[in-house]
Protein backbone atom coordinates (compact mmCIF):
# COMPACT_ATOMS: atom_id res chain seq x y z
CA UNK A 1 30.12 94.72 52.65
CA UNK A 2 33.59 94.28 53.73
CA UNK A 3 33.88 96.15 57.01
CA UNK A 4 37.37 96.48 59.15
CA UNK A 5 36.78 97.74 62.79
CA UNK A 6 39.41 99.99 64.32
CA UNK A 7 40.05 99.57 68.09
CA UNK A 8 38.76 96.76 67.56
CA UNK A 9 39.94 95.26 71.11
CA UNK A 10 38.34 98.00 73.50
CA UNK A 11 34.86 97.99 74.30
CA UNK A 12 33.25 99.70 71.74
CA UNK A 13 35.58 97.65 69.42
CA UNK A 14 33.91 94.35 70.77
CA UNK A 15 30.77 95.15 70.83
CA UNK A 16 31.00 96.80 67.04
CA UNK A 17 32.50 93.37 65.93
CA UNK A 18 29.71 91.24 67.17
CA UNK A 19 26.90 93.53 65.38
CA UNK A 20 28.43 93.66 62.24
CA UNK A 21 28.89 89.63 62.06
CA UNK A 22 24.94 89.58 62.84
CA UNK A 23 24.03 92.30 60.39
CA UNK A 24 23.31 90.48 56.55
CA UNK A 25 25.21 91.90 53.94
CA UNK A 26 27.97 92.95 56.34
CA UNK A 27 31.18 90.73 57.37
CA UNK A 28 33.73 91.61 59.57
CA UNK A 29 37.00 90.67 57.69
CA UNK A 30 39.85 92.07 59.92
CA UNK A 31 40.57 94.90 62.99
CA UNK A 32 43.16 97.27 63.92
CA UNK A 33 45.04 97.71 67.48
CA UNK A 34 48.13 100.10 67.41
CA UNK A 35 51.90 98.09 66.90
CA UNK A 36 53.35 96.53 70.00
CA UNK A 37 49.84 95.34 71.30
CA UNK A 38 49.07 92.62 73.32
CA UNK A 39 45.94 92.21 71.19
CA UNK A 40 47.56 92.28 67.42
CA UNK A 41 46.91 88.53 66.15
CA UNK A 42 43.72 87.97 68.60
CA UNK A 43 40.53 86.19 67.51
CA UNK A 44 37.57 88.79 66.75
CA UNK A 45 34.99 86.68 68.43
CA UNK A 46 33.29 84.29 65.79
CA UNK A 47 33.89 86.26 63.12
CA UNK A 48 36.96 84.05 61.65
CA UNK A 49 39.20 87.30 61.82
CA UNK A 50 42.05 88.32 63.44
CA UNK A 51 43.23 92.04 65.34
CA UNK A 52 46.13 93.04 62.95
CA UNK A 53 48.40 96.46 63.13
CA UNK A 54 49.01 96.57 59.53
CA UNK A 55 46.96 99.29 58.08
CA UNK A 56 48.17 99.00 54.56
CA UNK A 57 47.35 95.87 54.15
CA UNK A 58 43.91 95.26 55.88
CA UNK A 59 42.95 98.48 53.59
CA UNK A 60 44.05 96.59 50.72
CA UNK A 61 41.01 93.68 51.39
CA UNK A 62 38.16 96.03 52.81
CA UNK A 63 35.12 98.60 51.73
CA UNK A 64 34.95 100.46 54.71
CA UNK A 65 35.92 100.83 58.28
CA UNK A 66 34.26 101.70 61.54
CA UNK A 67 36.16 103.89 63.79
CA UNK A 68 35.62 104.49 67.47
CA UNK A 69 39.08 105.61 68.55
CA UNK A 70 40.86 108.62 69.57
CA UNK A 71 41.31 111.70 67.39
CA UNK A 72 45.28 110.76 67.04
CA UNK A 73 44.34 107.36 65.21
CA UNK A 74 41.33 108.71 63.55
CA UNK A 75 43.10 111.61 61.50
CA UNK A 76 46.13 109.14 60.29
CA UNK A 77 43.57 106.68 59.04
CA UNK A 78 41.47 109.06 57.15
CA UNK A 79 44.19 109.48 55.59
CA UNK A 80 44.40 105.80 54.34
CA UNK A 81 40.52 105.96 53.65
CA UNK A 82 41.06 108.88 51.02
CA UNK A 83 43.11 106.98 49.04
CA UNK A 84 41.36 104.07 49.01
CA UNK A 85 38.34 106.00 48.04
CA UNK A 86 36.06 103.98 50.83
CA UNK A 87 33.95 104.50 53.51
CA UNK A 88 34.91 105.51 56.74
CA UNK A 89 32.40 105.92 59.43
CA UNK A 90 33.53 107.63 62.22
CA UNK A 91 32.29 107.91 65.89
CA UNK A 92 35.65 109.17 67.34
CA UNK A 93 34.85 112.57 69.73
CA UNK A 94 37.35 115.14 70.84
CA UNK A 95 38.35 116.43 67.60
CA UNK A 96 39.45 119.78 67.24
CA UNK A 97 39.26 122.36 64.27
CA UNK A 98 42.18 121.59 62.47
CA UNK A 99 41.23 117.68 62.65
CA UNK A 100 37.81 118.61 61.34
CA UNK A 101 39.12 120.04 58.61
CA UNK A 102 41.81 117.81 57.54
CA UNK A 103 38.70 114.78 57.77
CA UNK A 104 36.67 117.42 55.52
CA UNK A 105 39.35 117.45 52.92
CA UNK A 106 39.45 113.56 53.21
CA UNK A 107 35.91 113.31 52.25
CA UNK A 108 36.87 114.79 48.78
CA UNK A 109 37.76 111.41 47.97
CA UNK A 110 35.98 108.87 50.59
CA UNK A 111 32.87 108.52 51.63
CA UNK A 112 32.88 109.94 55.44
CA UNK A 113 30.22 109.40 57.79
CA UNK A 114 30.77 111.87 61.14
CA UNK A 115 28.57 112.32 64.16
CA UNK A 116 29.24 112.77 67.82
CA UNK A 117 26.83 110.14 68.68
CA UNK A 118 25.46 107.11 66.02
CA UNK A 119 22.23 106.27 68.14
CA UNK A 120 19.06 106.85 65.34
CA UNK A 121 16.74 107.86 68.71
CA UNK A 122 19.59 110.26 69.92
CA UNK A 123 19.64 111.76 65.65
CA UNK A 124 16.15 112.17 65.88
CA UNK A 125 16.46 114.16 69.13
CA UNK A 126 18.74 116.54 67.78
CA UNK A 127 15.96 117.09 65.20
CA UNK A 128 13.70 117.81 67.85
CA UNK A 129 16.09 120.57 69.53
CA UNK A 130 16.64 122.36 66.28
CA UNK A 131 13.60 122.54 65.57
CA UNK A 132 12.43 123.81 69.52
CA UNK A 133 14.96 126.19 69.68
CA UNK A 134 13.72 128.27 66.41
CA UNK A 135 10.30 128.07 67.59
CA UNK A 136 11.39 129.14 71.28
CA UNK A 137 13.35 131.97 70.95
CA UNK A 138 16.05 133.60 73.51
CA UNK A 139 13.21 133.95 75.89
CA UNK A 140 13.94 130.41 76.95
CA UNK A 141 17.54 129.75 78.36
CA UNK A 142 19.31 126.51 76.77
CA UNK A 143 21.51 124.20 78.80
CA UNK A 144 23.03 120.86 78.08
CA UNK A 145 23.19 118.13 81.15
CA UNK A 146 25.44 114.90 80.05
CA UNK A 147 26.49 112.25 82.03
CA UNK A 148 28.43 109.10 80.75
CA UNK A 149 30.81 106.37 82.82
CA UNK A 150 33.77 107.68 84.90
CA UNK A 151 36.60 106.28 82.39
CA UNK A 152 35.38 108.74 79.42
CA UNK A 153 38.42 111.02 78.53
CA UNK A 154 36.49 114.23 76.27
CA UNK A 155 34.45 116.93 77.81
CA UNK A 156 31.64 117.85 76.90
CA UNK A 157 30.57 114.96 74.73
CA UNK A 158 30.25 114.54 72.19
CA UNK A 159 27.12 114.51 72.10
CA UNK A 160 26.45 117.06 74.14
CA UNK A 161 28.25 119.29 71.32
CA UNK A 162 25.80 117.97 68.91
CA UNK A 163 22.59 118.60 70.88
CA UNK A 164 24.14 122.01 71.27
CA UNK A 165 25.14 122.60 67.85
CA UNK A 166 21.60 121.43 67.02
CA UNK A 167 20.12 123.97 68.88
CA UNK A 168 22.46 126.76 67.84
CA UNK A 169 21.49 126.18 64.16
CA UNK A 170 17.90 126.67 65.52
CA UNK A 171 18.47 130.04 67.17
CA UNK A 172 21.03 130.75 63.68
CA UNK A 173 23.96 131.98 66.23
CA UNK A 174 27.32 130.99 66.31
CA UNK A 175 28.08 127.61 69.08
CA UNK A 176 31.84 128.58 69.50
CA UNK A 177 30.86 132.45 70.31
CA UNK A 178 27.60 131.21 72.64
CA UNK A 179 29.24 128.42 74.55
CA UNK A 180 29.40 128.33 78.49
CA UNK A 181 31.41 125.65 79.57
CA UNK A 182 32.50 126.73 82.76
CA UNK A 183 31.02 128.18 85.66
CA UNK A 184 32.82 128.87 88.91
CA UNK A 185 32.55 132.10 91.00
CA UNK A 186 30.96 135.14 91.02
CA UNK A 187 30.19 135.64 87.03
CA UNK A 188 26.98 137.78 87.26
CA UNK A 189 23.54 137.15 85.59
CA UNK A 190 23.87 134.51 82.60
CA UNK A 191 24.07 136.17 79.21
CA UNK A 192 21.04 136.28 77.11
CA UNK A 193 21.44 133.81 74.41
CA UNK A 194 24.43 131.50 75.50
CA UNK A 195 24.46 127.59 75.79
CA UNK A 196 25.68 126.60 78.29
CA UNK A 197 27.13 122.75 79.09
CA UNK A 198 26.88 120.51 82.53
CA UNK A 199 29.51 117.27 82.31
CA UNK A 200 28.86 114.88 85.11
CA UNK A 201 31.36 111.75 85.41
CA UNK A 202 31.15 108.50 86.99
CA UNK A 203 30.22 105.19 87.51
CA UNK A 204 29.21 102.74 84.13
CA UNK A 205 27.13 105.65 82.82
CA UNK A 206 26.61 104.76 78.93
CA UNK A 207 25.37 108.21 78.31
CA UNK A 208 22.24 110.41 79.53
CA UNK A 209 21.77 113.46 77.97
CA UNK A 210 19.09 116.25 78.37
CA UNK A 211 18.17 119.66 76.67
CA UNK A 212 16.72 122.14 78.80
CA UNK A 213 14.66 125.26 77.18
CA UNK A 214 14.06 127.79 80.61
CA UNK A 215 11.49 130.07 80.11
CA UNK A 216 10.18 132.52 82.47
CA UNK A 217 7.46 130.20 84.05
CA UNK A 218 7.95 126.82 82.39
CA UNK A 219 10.54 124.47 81.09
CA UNK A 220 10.85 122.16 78.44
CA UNK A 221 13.54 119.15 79.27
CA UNK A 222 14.00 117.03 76.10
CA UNK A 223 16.05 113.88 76.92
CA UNK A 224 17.87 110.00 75.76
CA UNK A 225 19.43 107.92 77.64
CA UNK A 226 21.80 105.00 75.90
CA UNK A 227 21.10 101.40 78.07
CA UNK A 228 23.65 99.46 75.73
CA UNK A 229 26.52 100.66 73.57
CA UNK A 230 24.55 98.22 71.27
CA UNK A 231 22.83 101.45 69.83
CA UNK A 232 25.95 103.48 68.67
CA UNK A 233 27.53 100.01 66.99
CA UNK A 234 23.70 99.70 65.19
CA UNK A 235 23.67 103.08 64.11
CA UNK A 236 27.10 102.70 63.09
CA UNK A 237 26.64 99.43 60.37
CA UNK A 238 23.51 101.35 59.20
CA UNK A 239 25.98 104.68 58.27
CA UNK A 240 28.10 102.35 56.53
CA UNK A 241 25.87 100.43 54.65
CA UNK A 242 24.30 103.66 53.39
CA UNK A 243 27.29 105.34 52.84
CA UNK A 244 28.36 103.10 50.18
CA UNK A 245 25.66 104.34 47.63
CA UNK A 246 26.59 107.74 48.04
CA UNK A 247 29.39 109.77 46.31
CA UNK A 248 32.70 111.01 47.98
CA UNK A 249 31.44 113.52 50.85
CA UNK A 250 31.06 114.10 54.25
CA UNK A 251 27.68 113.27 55.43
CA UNK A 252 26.46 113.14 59.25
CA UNK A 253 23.52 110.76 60.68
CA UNK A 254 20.93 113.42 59.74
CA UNK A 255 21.97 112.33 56.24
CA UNK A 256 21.38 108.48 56.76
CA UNK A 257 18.42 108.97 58.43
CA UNK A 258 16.64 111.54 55.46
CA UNK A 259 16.50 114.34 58.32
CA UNK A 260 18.45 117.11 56.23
């Protein structure tokens, strides 16, 4: 599988470019960096591939494209993916309605792969808090600790948002109408039935995240912690090799791991 890795000079970028060259079946055959970089015409590693700022024509040469960016550079190359029908997998967080939507109506025509976090073990958690908060019930307050490095720019994660999302579809209540995200001052007893969210920030933090279910007398802390942004990049090439037996659609991990 041809596979094109956008930012492909950050971090994430790197480390996605070295997996992919080790994965058989997969080859990494070009990356994206936005115009005017210093990076545009760089060496991906071994791969025999260069960083390149012309979408049109790496598109042109590739089946799919892995995409850890920034919402800004994630909805303009869905765009591209529709109409060349492939598969875009994409790990970007921070995206709001309207640029969930306009990826949704992408999907119509590529094959989209969405989550807020790629890791299998972290997928398989969010299993774990669906299913906990159904069998729970609002006796047991839910809250959402995260912690990831100090240069992360979105708050919560996320991940956090999926854990959370997770959980709402447990309880069958509405995330956007249940959400704490702030506390600060005198706000009274905490609402029966809210979520609410903890961000801590700092150091190299990959990302620690924990459930808590507060009941009365006991609680229930379901947690993963990410050593290596290896995890996400693995997670990542598996999405995209799966994708590419499915139809057009918008599928999340849950789908490429058989959890839905």
């Amino acid at each position: 599988m041809k596979l094109a890795i956008a930012g492909a000079g950050g971090r994430m970028g790197r480390v996605l470019t070295e997996v992919v060259h080790a994965t058989p079946g997969c080859t990494v055959v070009g990356g994206l960096e936005p115009p005017g970089s210093v990076l545009v015409g760089t060496p991906m590693g071994k791969t025999g591939a260069v960083i390149s700022d012309d979408v049109a024509a790496l598109f042109k040469t590739i089946d799919g494209l892995i995409d850890f960016t920034v919402p800004a550079a994630t909805l303009s190359l869905v765009e591209h993916s529709a109409r060349a029908g492939i598969v875009h997998v994409i790990g970007t967080t921070g995206i709001d309605a309207a640029g969930e939507e306009k990826i949704r109506d992408a999907a119509r025509l590529a094959r989209i792969v969405k989550s807020g976090n790629m890791s299998l073990g972290l997928n398989i958690l969010a299993s774990l808090v669906r299913r906990a908060a159904a069998a729970l019930g609002e006796e047991f307050d839910i809250e959402i600790l995260e912690m990831h490095h100090r240069h992360k720019i979105d708050a919560p994660s996320g991940t956090a948002l999926l854990l959370a999302k997770a959980a709402a579809d447990g309880r069958g209540i509405d995330l956007a109408r249940h959400s704490v995200r702030v506390r600060d001052g005198h706000m009274g007893a905490r609402p029966v039935g809210d979520i609410g969210f903890a961000t801590l920030r700092g150091g190299s933090v990959v990302g620690d995240h924990t459930v808590v279910f507060a009941g009365a007398s006991e609680r229930i802390e379901l947690s993963h912690r990410a050593e290596s942004r290896d995890l996400f990049a693995y997670g990542a090439v598996k999405a995209a090799l799966w994708a590419r037996e499915q139809k057009p659609g918008f599928y999340s991990m849950a789908g490429v791991l058989g959890l839905e």
